[in-house]
C-alpha atoms as a PDB file:
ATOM      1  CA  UNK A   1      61.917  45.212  60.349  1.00  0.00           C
ATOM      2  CA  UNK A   2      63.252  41.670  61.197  1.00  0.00           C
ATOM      3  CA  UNK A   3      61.775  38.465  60.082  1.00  0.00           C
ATOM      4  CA  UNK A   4      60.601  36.033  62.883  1.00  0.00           C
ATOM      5  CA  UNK A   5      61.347  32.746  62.312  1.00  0.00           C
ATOM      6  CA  UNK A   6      60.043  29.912  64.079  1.00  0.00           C
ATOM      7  CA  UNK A   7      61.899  26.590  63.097  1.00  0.00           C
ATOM      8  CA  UNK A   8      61.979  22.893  64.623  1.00  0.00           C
ATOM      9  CA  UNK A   9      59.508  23.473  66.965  1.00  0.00           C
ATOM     10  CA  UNK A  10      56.630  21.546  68.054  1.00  0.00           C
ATOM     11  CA  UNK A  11      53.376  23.582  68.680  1.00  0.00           C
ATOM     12  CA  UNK A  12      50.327  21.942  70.506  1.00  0.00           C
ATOM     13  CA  UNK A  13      48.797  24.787  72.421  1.00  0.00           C
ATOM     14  CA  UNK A  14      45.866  27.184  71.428  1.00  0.00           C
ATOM     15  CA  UNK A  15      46.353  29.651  68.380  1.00  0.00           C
ATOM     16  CA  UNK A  16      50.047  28.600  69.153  1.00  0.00           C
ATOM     17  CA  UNK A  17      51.256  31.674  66.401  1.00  0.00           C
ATOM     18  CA  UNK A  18      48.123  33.841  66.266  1.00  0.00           C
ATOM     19  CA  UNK A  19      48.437  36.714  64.321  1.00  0.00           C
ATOM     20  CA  UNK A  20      51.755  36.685  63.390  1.00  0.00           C
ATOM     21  CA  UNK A  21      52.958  38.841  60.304  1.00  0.00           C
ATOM     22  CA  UNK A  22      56.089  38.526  58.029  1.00  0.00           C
ATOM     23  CA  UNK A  23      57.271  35.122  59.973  1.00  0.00           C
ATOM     24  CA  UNK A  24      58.822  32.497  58.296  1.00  0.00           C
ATOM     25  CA  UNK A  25      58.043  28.571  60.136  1.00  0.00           C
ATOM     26  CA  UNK A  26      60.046  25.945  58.912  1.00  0.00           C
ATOM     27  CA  UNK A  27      60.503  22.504  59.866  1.00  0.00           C
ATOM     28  CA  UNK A  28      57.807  22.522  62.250  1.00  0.00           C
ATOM     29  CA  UNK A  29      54.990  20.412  63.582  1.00  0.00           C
ATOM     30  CA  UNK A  30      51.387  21.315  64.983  1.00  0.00           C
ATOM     31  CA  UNK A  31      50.611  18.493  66.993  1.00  0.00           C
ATOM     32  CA  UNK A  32      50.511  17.504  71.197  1.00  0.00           C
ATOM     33  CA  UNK A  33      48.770  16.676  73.791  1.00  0.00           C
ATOM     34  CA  UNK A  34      47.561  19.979  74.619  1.00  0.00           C
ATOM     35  CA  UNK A  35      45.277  19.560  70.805  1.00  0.00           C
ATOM     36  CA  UNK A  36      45.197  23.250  70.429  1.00  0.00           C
ATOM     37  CA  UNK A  37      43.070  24.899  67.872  1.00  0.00           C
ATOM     38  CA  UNK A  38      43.347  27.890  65.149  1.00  0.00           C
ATOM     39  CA  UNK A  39      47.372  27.637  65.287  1.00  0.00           C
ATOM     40  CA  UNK A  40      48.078  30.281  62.313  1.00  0.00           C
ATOM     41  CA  UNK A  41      44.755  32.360  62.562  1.00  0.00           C
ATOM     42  CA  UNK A  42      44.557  35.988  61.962  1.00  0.00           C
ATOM     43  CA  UNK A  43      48.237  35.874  60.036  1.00  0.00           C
ATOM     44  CA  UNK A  44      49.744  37.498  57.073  1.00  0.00           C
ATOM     45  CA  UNK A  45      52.731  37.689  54.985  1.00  0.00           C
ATOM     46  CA  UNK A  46      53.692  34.445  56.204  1.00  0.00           C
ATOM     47  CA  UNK A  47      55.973  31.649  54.408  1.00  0.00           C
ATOM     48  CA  UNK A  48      55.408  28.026  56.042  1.00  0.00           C
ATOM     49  CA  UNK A  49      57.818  25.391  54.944  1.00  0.00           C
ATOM     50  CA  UNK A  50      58.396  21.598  55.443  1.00  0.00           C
ATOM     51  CA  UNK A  51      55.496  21.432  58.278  1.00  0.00           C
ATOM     52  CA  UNK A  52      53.171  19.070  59.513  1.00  0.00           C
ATOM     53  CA  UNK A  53      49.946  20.113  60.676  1.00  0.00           C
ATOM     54  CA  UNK A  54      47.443  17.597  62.557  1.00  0.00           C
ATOM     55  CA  UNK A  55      45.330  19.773  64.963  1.00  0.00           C
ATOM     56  CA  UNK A  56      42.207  21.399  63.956  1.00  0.00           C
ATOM     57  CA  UNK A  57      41.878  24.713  62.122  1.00  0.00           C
ATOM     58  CA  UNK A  58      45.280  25.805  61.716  1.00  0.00           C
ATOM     59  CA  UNK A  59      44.922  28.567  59.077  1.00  0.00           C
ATOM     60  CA  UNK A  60      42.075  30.971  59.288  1.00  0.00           C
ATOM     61  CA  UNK A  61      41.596  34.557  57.992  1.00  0.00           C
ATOM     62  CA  UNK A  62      45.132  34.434  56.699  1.00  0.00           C
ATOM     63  CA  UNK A  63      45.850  36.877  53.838  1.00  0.00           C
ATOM     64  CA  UNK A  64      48.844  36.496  51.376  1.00  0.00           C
ATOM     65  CA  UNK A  65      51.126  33.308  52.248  1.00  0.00           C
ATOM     66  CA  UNK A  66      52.831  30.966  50.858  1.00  0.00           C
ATOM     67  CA  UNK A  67      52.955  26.861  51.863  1.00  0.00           C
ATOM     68  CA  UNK A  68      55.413  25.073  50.635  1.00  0.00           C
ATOM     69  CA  UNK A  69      56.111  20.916  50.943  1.00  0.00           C
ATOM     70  CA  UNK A  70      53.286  21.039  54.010  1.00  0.00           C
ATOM     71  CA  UNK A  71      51.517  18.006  55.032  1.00  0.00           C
ATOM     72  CA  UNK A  72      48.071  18.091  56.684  1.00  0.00           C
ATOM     73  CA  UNK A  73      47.043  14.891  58.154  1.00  0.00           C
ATOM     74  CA  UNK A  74      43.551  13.709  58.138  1.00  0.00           C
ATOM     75  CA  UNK A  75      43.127  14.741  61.972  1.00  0.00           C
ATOM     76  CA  UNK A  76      43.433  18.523  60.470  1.00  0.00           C
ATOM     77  CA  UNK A  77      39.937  19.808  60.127  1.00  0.00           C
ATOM     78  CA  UNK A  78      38.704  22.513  58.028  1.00  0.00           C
ATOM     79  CA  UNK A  79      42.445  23.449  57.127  1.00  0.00           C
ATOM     80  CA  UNK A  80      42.110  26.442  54.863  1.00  0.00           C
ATOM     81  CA  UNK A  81      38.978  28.790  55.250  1.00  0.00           C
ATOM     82  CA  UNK A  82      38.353  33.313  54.853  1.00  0.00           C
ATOM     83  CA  UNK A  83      41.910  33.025  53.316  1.00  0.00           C
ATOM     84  CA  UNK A  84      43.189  35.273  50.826  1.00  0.00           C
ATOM     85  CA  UNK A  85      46.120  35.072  48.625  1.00  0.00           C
ATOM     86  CA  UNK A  86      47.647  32.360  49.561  1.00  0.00           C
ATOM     87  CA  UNK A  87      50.023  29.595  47.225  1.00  0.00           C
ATOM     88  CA  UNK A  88      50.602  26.253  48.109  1.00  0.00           C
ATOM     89  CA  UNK A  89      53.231  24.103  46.276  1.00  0.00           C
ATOM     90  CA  UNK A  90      54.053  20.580  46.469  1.00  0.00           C
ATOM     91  CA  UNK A  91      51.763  20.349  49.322  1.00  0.00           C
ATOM     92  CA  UNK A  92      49.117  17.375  50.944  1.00  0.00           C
ATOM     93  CA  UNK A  93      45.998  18.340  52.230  1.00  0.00           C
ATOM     94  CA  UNK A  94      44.058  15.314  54.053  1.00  0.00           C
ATOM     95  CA  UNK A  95      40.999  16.023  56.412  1.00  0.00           C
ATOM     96  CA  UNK A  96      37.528  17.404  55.927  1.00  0.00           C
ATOM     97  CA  UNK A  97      36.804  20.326  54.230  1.00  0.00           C
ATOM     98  CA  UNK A  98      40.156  21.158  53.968  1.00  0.00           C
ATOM     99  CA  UNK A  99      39.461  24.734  51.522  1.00  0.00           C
ATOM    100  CA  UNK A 100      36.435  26.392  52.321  1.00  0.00           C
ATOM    101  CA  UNK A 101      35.357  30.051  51.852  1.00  0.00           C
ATOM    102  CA  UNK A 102      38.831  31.229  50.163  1.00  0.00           C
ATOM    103  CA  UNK A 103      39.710  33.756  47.666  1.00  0.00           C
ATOM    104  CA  UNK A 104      42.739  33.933  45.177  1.00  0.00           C
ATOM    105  CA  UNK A 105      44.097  30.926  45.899  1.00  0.00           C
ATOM    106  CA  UNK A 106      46.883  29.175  43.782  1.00  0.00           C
ATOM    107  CA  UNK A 107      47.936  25.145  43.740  1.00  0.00           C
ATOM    108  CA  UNK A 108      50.821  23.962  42.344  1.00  0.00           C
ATOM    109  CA  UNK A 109      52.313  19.887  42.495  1.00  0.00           C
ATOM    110  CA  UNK A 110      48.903  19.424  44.908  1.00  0.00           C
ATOM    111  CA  UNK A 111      47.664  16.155  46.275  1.00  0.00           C
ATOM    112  CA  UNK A 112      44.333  16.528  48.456  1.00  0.00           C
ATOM    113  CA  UNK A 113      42.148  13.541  49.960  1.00  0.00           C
ATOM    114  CA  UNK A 114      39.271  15.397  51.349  1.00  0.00           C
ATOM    115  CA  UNK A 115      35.567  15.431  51.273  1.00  0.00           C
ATOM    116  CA  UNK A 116      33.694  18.976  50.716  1.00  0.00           C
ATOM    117  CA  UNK A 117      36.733  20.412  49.427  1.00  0.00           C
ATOM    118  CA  UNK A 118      36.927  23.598  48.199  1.00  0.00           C
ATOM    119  CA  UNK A 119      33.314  24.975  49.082  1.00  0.00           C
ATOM    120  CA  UNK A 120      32.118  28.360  48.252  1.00  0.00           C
ATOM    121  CA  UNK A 121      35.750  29.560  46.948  1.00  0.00           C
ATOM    122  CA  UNK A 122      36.864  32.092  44.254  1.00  0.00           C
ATOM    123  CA  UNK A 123      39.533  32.742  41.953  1.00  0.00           C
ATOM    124  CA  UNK A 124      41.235  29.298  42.483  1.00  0.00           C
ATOM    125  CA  UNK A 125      43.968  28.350  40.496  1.00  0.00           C
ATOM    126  CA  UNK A 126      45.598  24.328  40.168  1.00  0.00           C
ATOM    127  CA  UNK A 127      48.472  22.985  38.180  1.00  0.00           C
ATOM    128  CA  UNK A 128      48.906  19.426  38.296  1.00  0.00           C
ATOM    129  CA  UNK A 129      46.338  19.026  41.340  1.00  0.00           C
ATOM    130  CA  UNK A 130      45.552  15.540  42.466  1.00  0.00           C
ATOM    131  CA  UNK A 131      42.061  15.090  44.727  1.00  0.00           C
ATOM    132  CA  UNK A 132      39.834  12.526  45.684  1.00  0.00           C
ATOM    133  CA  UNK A 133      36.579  13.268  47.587  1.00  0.00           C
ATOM    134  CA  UNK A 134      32.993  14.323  47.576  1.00  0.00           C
ATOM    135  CA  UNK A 135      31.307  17.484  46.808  1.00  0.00           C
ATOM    136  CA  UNK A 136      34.677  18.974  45.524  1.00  0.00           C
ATOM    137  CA  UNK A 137      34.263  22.881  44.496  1.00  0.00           C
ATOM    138  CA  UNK A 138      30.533  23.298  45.666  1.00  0.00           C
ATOM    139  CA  UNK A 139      29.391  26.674  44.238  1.00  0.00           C
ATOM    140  CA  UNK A 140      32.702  27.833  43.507  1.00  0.00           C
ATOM    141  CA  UNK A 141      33.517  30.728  40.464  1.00  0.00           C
ATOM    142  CA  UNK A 142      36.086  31.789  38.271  1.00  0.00           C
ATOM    143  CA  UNK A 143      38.034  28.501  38.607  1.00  0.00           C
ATOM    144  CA  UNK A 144      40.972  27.097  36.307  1.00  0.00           C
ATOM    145  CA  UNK A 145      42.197  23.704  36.911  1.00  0.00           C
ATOM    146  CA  UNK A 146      45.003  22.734  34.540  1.00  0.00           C
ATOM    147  CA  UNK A 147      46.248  18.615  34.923  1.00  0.00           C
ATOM    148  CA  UNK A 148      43.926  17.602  37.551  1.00  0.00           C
ATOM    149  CA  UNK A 149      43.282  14.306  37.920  1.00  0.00           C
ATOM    150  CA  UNK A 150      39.939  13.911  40.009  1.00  0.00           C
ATOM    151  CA  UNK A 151      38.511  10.634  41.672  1.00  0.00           C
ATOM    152  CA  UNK A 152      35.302  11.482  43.607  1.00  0.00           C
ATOM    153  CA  UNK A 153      31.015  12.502  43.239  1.00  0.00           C
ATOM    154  CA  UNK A 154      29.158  14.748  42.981  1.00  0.00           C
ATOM    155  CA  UNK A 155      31.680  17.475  41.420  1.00  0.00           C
ATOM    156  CA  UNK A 156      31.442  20.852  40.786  1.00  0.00           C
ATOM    157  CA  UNK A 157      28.037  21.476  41.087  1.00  0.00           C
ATOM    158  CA  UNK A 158      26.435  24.838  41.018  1.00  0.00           C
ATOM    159  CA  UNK A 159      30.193  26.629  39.765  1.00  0.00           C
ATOM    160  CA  UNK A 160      29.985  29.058  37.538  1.00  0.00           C
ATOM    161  CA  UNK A 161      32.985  30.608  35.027  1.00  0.00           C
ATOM    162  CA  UNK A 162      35.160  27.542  35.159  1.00  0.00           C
ATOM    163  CA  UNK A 163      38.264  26.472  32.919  1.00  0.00           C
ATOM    164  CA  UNK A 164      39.538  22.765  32.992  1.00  0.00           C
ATOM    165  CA  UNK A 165      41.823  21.065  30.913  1.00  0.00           C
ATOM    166  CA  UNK A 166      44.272  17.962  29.905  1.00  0.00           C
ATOM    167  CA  UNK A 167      42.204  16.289  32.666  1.00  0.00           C
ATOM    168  CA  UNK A 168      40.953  13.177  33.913  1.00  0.00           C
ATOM    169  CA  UNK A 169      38.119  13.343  35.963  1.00  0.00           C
ATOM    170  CA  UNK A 170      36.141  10.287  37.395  1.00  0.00           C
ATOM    171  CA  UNK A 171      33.397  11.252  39.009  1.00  0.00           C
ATOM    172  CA  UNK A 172      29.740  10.983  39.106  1.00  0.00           C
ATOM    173  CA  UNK A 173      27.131  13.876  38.739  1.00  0.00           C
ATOM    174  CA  UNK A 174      29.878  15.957  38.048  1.00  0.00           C
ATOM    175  CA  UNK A 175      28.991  19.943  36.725  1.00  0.00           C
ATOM    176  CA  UNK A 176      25.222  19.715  38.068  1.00  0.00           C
ATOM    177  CA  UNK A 177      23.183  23.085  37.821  1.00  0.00           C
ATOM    178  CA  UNK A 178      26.743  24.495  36.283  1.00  0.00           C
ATOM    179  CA  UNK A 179      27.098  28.155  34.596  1.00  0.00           C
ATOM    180  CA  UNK A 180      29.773  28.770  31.868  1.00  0.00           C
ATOM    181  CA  UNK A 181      31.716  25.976  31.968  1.00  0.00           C
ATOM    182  CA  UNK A 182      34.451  25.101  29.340  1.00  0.00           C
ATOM    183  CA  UNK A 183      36.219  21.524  29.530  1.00  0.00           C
ATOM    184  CA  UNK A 184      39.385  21.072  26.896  1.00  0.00           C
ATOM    185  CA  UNK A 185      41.466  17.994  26.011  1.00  0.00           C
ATOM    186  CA  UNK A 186      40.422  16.080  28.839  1.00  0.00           C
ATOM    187  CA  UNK A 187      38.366  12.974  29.845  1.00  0.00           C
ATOM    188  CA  UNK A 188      35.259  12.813  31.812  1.00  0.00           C
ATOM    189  CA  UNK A 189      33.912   9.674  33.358  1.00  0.00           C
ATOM    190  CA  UNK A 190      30.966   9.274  35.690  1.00  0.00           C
ATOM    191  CA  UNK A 191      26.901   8.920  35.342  1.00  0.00           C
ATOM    192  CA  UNK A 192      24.532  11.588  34.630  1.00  0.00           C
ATOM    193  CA  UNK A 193      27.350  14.245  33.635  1.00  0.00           C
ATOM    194  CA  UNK A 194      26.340  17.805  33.898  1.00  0.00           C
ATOM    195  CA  UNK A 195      22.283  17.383  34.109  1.00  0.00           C
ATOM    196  CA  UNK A 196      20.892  21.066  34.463  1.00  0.00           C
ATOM    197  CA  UNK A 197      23.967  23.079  33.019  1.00  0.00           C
ATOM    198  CA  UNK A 198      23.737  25.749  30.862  1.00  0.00           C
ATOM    199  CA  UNK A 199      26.100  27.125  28.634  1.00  0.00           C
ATOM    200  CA  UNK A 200      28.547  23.952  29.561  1.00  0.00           C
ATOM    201  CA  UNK A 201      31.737  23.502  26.363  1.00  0.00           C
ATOM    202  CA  UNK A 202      33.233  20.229  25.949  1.00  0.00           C
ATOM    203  CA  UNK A 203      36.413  20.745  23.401  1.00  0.00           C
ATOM    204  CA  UNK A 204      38.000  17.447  22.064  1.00  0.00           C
ATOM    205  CA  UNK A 205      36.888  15.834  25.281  1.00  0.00           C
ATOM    206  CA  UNK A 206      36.701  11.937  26.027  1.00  0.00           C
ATOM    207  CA  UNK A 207      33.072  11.791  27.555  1.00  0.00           C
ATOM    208  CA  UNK A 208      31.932   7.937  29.384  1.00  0.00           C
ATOM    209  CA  UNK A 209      29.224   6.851  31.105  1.00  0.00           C
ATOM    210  CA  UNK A 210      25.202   6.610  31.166  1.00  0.00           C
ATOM    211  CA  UNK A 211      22.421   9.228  29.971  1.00  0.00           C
ATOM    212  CA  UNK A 212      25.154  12.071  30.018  1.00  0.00           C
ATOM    213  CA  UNK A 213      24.160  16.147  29.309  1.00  0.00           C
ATOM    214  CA  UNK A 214      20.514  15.989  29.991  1.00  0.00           C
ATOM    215  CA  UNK A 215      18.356  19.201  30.573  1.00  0.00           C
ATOM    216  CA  UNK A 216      20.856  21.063  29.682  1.00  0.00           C
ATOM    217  CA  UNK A 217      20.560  24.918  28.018  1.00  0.00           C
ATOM    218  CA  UNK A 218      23.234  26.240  25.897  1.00  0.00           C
ATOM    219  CA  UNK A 219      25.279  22.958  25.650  1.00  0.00           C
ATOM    220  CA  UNK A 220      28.081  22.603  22.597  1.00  0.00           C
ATOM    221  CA  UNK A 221      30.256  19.532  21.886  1.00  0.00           C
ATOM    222  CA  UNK A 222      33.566  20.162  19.824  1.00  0.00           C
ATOM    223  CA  UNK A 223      34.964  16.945  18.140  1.00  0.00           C
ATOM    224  CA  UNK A 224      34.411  15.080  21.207  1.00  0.00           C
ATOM    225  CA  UNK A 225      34.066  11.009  21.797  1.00  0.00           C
ATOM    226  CA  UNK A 226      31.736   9.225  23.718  1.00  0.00           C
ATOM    227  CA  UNK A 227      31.200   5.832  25.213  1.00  0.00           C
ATOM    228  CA  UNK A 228      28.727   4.126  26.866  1.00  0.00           C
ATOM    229  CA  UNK A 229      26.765   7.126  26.872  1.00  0.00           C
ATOM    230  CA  UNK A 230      23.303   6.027  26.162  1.00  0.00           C
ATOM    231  CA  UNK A 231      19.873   8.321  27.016  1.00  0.00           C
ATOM    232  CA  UNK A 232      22.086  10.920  25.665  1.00  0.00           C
ATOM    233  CA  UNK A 233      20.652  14.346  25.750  1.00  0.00           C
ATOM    234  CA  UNK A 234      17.366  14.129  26.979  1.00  0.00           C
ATOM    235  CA  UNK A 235      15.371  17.419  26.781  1.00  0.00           C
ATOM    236  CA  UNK A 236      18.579  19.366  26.203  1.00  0.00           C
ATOM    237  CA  UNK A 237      19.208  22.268  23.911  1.00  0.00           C
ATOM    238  CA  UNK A 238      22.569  21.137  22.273  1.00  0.00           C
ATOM    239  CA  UNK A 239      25.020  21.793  19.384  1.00  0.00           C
ATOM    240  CA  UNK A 240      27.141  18.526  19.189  1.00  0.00           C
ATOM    241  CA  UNK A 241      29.604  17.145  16.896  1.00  0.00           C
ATOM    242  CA  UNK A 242      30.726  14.205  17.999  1.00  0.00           C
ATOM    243  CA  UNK A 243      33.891  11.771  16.484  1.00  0.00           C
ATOM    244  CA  UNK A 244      32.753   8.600  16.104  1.00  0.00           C
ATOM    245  CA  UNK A 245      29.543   6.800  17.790  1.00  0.00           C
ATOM    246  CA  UNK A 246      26.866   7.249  20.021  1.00  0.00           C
ATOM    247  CA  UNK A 247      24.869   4.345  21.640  1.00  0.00           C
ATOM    248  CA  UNK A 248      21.580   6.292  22.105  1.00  0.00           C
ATOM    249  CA  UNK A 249      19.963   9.665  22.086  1.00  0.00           C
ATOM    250  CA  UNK A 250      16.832  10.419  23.817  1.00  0.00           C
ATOM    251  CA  UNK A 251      14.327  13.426  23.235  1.00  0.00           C
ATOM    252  CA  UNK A 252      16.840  16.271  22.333  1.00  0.00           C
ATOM    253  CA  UNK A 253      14.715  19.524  22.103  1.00  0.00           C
ATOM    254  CA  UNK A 254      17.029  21.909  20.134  1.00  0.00           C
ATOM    255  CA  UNK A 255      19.845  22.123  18.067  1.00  0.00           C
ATOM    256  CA  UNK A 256      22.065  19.465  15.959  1.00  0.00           C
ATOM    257  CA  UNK A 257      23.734  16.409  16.994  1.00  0.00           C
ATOM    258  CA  UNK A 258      26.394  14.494  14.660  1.00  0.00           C
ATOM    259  CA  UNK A 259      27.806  11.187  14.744  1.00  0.00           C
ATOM    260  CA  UNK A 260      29.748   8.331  13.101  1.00  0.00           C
ATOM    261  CA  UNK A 261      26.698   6.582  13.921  1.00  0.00           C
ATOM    262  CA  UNK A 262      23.642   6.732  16.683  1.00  0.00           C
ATOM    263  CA  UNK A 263      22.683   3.163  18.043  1.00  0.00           C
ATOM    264  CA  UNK A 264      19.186   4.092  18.802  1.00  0.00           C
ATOM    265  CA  UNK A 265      17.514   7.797  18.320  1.00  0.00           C
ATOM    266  CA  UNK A 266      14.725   7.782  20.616  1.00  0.00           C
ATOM    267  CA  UNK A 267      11.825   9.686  19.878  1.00  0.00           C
ATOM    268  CA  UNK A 268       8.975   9.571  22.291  1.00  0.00           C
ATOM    269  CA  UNK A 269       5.213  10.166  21.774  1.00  0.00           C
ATOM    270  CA  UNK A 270       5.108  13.109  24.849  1.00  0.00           C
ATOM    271  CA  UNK A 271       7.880  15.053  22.958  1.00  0.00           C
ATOM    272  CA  UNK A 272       6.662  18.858  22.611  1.00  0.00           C
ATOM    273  CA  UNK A 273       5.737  19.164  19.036  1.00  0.00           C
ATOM    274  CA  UNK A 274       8.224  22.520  19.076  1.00  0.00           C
ATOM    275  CA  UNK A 275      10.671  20.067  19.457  1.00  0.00           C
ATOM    276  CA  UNK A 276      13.219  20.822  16.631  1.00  0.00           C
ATOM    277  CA  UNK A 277      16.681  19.553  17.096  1.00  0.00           C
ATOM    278  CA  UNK A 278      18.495  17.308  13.827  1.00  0.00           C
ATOM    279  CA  UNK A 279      20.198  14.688  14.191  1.00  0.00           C
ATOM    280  CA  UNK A 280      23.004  13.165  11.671  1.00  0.00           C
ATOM    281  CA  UNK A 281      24.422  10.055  11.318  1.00  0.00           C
ATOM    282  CA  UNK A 282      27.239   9.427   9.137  1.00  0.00           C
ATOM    283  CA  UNK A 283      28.999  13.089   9.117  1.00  0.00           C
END
């Protein structure tokens, strides 16, 4: 069977390629007066290279594909949702919600500006992914994210079976009501980190910012760093070890916490009496 190829075209009319299989596109641009919707729903097999896409909806339902050096401008809506095995390599993804509802889907060389990114999806996979927005990953599971470097809030909450690491993420509220989470060699900056987790792993992790890991079940620290983390731990079953110091902890419940040294251990009056975690200084 013979490939179709679409190349240098521009495409501006409604579900401009629906339903194509086996097609290469290359070189081309979705974009025109006519502002067509949906232009690569319903697809498969498809390889899409060197493209712009700035109408709404362009890839749909589309199962196995590959995307490579593809730019979606911020007028492309809801880019990427019900697909399924698709890759995407050196690729930009601007626009709203630009991954939503996707299985098996792998990022390579990535750069995304988009808030409520990558809602409700399973089995991603990101080398060397660059993102910025809000709400990134909402209830997303079995997630690996190798080198991404993450500006935004409100991250990652309510994933469960996630891998991350040798990354840098800045974000507030990040890992909220999370479920078997482990985050390696990486740093982690933002306010109230990971309040309501359980079973959340920090391994040799830089963690910043204030009253971090709070009501959390099942939490473990491995020769991590913190700084300007006071209110630490509040009400939180945790296993900690912890390089250097600590400006405060607050009303841990279970467990063991060690430090170079603990600014202030705060103990308060209301603590359950079955209250029973130990805390070290000086280890």
């Amino acid at each position: 069977m013979k490939e179709e190829r679409y190349e240098d075209l521009v495409l501006d009319e409604e579900r401009a390629l629906y339903g194509v299989h086996g097609a290469l596109i290359r070189r081309c641009a979705f974009r025109g007066p006519a502002d067509g919707e949906s232009a690569l729903k319903e697809c498969g097999e498809i390889q899409v290279e060197d493209s712009e896409f700035l109408l709404r909806y362009p890839l749909w339902h589309v199962t196995k594909g590959r995307l490579l050096r593809c730019r979606m401008e911020d007028t492309c809506r809801a880019a990427l949702w019900y697909d399924r095995g698709l890759s995407l390599e050196n690729c930009e993804l601007n626009g709203i919600k630009a991954l939503r509802e996707c299985d098996e889907i792998t990022l390579k060389d990535c750069r995304a500006d988009s808030q409520e990114f990558g809602w409700f999806c399973r089995g991603v996979k990101s080398d060397n992914l660059t993102l910025k927005g809000e709400y990134p990953f909402l209830q997303g599971r079995n997630l690996e994210f190798d080198r991404l470097n993450l500006t935004g809030k409100y991250s990652f909450q309510y994933v469960e079976h996630m891998e991350i690491k040798n990354s840098v993420l800045d974000t507030k509220d990040a890992f909220w009501h999370s479920r078997n989470v482990t985050v390696t060699d990486s740093v982690v900056k933002g306010e109230y980190l990971a309040w309501y987790s359980e079973n959340l792993r920090l391994v040799r992790c830089r963690i910043i910012g204030t009253q971090p890991l709070c009501y959390c079940k099942g939490l473990t620290l491995e020769d991590c760093e913190m700084e300007g983390t006071d209110l630490s731990f509040e009400n939180s079953e945790v296993n900690a070890a912890i390089s250097g110091d600590i400006l405060s902890v607050k009303n841990p419940l279970h467990g063991r916490i060690t430090a170079g040294k603990i600014g202030e251990v705060i103990l308060d009056e209301n603590l359950p009496d079955w209250a029973d975690c130990q805390i070290c200084q000086g280890e």
